[in-house]
C-alpha atoms as a PDB file:
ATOM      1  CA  UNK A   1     -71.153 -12.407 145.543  1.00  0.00           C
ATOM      2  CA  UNK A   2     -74.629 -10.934 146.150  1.00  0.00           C
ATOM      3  CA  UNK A   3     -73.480  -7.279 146.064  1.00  0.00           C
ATOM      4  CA  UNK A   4     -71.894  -7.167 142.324  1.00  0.00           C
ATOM      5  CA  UNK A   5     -74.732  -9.753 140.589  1.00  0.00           C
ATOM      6  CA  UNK A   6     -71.979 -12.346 140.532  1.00  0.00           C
ATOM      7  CA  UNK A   7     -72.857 -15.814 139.145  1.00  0.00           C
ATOM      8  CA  UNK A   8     -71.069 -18.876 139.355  1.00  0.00           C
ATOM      9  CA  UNK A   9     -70.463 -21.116 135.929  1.00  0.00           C
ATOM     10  CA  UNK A  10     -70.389 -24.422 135.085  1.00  0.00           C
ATOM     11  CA  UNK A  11     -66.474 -24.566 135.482  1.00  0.00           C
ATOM     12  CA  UNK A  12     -67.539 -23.465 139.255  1.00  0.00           C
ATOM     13  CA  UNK A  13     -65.319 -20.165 138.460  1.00  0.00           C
ATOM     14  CA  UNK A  14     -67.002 -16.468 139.571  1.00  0.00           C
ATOM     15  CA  UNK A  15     -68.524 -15.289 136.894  1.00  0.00           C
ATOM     16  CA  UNK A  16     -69.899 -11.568 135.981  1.00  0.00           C
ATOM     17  CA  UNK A  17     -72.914 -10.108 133.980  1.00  0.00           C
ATOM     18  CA  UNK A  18     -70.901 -10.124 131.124  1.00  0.00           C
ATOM     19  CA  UNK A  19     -70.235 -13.390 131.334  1.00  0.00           C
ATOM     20  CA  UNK A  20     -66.535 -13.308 131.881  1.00  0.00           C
ATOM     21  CA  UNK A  21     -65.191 -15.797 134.216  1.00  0.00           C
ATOM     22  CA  UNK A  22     -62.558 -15.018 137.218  1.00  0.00           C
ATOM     23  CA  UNK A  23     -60.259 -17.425 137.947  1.00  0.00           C
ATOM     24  CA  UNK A  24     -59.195 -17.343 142.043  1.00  0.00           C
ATOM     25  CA  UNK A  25     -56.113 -18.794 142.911  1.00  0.00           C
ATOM     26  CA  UNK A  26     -54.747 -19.955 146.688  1.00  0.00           C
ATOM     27  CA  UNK A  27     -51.335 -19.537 147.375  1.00  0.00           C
ATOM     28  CA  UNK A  28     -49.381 -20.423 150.520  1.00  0.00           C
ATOM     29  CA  UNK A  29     -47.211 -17.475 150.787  1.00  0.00           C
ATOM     30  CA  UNK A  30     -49.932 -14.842 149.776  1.00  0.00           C
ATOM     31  CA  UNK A  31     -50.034 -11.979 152.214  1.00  0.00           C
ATOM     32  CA  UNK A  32     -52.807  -9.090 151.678  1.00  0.00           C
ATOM     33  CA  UNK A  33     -50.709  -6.456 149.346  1.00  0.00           C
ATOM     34  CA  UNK A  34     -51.121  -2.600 149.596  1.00  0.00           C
ATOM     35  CA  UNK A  35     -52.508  -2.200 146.196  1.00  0.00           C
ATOM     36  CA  UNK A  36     -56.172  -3.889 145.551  1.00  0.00           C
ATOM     37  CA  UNK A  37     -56.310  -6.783 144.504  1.00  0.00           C
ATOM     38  CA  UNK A  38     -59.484  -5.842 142.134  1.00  0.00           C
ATOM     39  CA  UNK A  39     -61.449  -3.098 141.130  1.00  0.00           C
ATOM     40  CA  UNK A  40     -65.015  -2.818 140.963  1.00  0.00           C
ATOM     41  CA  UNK A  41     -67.142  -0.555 138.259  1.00  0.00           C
ATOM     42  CA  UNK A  42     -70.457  -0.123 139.758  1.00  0.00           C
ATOM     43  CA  UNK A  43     -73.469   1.811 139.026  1.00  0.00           C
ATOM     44  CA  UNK A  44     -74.168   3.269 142.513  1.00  0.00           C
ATOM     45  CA  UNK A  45     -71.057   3.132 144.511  1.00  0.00           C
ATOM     46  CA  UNK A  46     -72.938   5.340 148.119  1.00  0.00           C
ATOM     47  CA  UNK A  47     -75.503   2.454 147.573  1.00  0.00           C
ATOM     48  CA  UNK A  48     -72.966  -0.758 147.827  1.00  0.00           C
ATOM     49  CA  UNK A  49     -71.092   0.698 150.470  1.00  0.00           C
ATOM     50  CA  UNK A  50     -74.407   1.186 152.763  1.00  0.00           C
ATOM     51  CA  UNK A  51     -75.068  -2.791 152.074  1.00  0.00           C
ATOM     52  CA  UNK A  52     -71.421  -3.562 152.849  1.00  0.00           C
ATOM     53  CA  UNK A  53     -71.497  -1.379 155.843  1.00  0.00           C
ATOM     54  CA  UNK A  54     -74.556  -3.049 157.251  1.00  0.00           C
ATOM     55  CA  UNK A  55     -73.409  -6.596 156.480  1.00  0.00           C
ATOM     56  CA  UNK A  56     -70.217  -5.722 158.293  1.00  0.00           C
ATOM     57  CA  UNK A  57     -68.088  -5.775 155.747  1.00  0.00           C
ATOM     58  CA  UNK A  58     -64.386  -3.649 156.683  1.00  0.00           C
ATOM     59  CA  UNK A  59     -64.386  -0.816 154.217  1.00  0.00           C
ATOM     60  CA  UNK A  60     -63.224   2.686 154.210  1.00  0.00           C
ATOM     61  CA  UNK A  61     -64.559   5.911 154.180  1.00  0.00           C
ATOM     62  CA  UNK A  62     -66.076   6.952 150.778  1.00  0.00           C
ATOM     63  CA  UNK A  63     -63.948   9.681 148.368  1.00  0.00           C
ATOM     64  CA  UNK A  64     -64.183  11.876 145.340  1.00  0.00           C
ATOM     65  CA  UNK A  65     -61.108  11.585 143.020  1.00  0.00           C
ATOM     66  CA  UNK A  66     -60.659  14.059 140.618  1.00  0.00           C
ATOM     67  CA  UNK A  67     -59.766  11.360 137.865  1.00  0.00           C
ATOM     68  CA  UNK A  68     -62.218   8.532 138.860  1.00  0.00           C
ATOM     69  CA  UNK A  69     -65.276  10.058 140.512  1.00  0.00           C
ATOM     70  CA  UNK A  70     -66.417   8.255 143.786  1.00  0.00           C
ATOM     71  CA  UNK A  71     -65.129   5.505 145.257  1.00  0.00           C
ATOM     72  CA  UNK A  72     -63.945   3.441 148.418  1.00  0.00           C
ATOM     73  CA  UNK A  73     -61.877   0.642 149.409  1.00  0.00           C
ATOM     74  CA  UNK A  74     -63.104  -2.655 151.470  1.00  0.00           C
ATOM     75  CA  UNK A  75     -61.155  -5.708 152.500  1.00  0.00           C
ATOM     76  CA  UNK A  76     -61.735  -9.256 152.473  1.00  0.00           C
ATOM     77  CA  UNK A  77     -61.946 -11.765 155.147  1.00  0.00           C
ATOM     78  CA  UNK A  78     -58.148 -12.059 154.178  1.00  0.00           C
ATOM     79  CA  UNK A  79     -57.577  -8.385 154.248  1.00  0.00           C
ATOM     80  CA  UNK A  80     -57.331  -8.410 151.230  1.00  0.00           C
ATOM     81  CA  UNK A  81     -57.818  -5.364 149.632  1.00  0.00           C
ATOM     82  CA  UNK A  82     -60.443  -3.734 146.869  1.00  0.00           C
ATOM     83  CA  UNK A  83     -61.539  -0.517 145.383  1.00  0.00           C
ATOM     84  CA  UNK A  84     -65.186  -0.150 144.115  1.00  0.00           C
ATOM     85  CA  UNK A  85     -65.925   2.811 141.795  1.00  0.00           C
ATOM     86  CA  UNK A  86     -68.515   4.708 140.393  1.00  0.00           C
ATOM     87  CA  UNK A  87     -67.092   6.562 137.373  1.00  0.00           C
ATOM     88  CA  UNK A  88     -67.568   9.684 136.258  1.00  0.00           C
END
């Protein structure tokens, strides 16, 4: 939570700067999917994944896209999977 300035609110729900709300859900037949699960806009994307890298965090290498600008992919304790990006 402490790497993207996540809150919680009163419903006990993640909740971002903005003040949106995200609603997690447990299922019994979930299995970690190829495509993320959620993406991540973020102001200094080398930053974040040197913090997630230290805290041990599974991520992948970090790329340039030509469309997106830089960005990486990290995984849950699930393996579940995400994409943080710092766009363009």
């Amino acid at each position: 939570m402490r790497h993207f300035h996540l809150g919680m609110s009163a419903h006990g729900n993640l909740q971002l700067e903005s003040g949106h709300e995200l609603y997690l859900l447990e299922c019994d037949s979930h299995f970690p999917k190829e495509i993320p699960v959620l993406t991540f806009s973020v102001s200094d994307v080398e930053d974040l994944w040197l913090q997630l890298n230290k805290d041990g965090v599974k991520i992948e290498p970090l790329e340039t896209d030509k469309l997106f600008g830089k960005l990486f992919v990290f995984y849950d304790v699930d393996g579940n999977k995400y994409n943080a990006v710092e766009l363009k």
